[in-house]
Protein backbone atom coordinates (compact mmCIF):
# COMPACT_ATOMS: atom_id res chain seq x y z
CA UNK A 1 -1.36 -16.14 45.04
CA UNK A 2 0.21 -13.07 46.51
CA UNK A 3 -1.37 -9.62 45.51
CA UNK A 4 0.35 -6.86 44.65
CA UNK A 5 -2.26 -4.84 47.07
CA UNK A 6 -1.59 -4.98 50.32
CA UNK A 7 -2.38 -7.09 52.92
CA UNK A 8 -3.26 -5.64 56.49
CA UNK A 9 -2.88 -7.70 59.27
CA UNK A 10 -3.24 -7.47 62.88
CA UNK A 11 -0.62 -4.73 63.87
CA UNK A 12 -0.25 -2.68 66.81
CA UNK A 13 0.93 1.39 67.33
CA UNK A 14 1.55 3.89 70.13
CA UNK A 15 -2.29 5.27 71.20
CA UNK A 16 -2.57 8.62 68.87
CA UNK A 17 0.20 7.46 66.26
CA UNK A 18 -1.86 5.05 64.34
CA UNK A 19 0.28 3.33 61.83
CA UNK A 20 -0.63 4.73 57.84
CA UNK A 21 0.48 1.89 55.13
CA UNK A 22 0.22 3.28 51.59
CA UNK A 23 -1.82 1.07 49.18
CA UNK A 24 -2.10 0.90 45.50
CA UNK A 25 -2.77 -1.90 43.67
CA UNK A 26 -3.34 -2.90 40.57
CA UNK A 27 -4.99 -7.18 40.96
CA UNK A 28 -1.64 -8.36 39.62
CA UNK A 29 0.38 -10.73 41.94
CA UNK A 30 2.69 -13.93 42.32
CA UNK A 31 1.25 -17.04 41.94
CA UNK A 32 3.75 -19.52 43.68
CA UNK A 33 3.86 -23.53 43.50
CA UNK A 34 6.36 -25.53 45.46
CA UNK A 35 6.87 -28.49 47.68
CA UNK A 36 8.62 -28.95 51.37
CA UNK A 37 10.27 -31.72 51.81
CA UNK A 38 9.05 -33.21 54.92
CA UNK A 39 11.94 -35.03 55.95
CA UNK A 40 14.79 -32.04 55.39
CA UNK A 41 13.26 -28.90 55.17
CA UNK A 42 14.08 -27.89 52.00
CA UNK A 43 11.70 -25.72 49.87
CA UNK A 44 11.35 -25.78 46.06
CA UNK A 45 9.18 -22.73 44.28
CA UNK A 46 8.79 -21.58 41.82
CA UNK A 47 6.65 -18.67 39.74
CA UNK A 48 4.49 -18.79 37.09
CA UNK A 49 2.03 -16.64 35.01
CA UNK A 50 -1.42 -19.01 35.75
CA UNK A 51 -1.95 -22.01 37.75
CA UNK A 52 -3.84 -24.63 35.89
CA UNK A 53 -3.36 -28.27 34.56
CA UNK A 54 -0.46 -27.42 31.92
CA UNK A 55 1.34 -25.67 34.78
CA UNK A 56 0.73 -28.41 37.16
CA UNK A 57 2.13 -31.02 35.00
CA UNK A 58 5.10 -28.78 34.11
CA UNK A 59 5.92 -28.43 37.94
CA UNK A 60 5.68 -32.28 38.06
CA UNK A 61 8.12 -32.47 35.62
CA UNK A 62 10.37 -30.26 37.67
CA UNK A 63 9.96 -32.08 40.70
CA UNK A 64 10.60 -35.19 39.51
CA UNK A 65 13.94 -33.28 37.84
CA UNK A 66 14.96 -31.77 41.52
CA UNK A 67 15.14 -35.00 43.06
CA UNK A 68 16.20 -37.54 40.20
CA UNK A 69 15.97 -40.88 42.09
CA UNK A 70 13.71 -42.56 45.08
CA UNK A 71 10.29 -42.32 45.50
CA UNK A 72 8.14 -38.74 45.77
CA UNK A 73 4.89 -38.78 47.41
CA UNK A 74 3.27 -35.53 47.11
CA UNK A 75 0.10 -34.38 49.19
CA UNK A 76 -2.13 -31.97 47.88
CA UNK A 77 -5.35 -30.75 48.07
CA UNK A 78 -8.47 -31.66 45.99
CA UNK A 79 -8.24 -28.80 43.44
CA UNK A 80 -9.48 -29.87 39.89
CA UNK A 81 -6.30 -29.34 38.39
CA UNK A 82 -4.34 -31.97 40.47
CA UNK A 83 -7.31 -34.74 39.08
CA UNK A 84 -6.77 -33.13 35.75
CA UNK A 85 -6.89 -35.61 32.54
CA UNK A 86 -4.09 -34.24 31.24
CA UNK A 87 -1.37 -35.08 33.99
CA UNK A 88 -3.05 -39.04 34.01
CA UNK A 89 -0.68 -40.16 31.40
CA UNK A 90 2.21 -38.88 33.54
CA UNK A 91 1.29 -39.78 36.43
CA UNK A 92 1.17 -43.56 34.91
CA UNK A 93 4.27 -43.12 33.28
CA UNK A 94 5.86 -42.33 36.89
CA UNK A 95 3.65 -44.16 39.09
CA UNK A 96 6.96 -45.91 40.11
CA UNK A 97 8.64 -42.64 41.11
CA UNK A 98 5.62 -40.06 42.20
CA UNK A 99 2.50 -40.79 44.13
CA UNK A 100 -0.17 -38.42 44.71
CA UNK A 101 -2.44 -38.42 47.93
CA UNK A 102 -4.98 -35.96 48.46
CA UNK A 103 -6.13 -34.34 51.73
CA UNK A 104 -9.71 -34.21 52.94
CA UNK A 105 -11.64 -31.57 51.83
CA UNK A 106 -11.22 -27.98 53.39
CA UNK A 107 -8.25 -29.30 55.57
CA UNK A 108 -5.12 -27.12 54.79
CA UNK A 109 -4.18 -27.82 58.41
CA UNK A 110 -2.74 -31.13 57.43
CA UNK A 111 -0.40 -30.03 54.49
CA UNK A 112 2.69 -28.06 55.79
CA UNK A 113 3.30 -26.20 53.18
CA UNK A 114 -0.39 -24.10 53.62
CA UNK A 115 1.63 -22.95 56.54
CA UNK A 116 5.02 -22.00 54.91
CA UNK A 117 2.47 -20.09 52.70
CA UNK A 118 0.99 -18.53 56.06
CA UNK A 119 4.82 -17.87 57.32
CA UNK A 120 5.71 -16.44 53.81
CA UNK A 121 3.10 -14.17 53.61
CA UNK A 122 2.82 -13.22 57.14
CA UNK A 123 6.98 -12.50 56.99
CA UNK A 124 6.75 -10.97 53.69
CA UNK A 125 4.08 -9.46 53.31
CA UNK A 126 1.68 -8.69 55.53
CA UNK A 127 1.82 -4.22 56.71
CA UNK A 128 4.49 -3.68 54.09
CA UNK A 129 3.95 -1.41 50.94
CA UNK A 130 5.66 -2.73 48.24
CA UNK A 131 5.75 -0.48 45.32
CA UNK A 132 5.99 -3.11 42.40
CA UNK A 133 5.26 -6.72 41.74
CA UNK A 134 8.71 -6.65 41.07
CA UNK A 135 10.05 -5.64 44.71
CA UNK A 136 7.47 -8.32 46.08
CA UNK A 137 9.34 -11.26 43.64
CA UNK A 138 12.53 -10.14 45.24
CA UNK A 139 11.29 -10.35 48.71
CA UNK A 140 9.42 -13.81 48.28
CA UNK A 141 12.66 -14.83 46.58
CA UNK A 142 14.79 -13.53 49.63
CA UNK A 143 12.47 -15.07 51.97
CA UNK A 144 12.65 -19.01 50.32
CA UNK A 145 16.59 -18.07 50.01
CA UNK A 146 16.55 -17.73 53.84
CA UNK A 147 14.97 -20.42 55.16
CA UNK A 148 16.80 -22.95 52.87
CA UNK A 149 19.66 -21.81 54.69
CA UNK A 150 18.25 -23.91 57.99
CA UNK A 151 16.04 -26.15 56.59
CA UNK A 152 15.65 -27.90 60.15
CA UNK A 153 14.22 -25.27 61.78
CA UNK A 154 11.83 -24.80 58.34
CA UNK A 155 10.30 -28.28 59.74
CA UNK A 156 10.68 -27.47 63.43
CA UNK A 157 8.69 -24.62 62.83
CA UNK A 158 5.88 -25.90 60.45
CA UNK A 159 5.57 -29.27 62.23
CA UNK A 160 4.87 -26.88 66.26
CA UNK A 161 1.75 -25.72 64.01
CA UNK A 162 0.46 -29.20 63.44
């Protein structure tokens, strides 16, 4: 999820000439799902309204959509909604084509993409005032754009963090 408020991060200024950063806000925000592909790079996102199992299984749908043939194994975390009954009957109906495997508990260090969320928001985000949710889409947006230009150095840079 990426708020609309703004996030303040470590910065730094010239002694005297501390650094103002307007804020707003109104608790509305982006709330992104995608995958890296671990062996090129590439990064597929997109946006939706909520996150729960409905969305989830939509998502699945689009994955399996993106990359039409082989086999897709998918690590996630533990949240309720990737155990949800609903996707079951998919994921049975694919077990051939998509495997999930779930991380540990309170480890986002092992999944990559908790740090292409880190990069995004840290990039994108982070001591910028952005004056609608709108302008914040466009940046995210910009920002995936990018770095699916040079997918290697997406994985270059995520795997150094491991």
């Amino acid at each position: 999820m990426i708020r609309d408020y703004q996030a303040i991060q470590k910065t730094w200024f010239v002694k005297g000439k501390q650094r103002i950063i307007p804020t707003f806000g109104k608790h509305q925000g982006l709330k992104l799902i995608g995958t890296l592909n671990y062996e090129t790079g590439e990064v597929f996102c997109i946006e939706e309204e909520r996150y729960d199992a409905e969305t989830f299984l939509r998502f699945l749908q689009l994955v399996l959509e993106r990359y039409p043939t082989g086999k897709i194994v998918m690590i996630l975390d533990n949240a309720r909604i990737h155990h949800a009954k609903l996707i079951q009957p998919f994921l049975k109906e694919h077990e051939d084509r998509l495997e999930l495997v779930f991380l540990p508990p309170y480890s986002p260090q092992l999944n990559l993409i908790e740090g292409l969320w880190k990069w995004l928001k840290s990039d994108v985000i982070y001591n910028v005032f952005y004056s609608s949710v709108q302008e914040i889409r466009k940046n995210v947006q910009a920002f995936i754009q990018r770095i699916n230009q040079k997918p290697e150095q997406t994985i270059d840079r995520l795997c150094v963090q491991l």
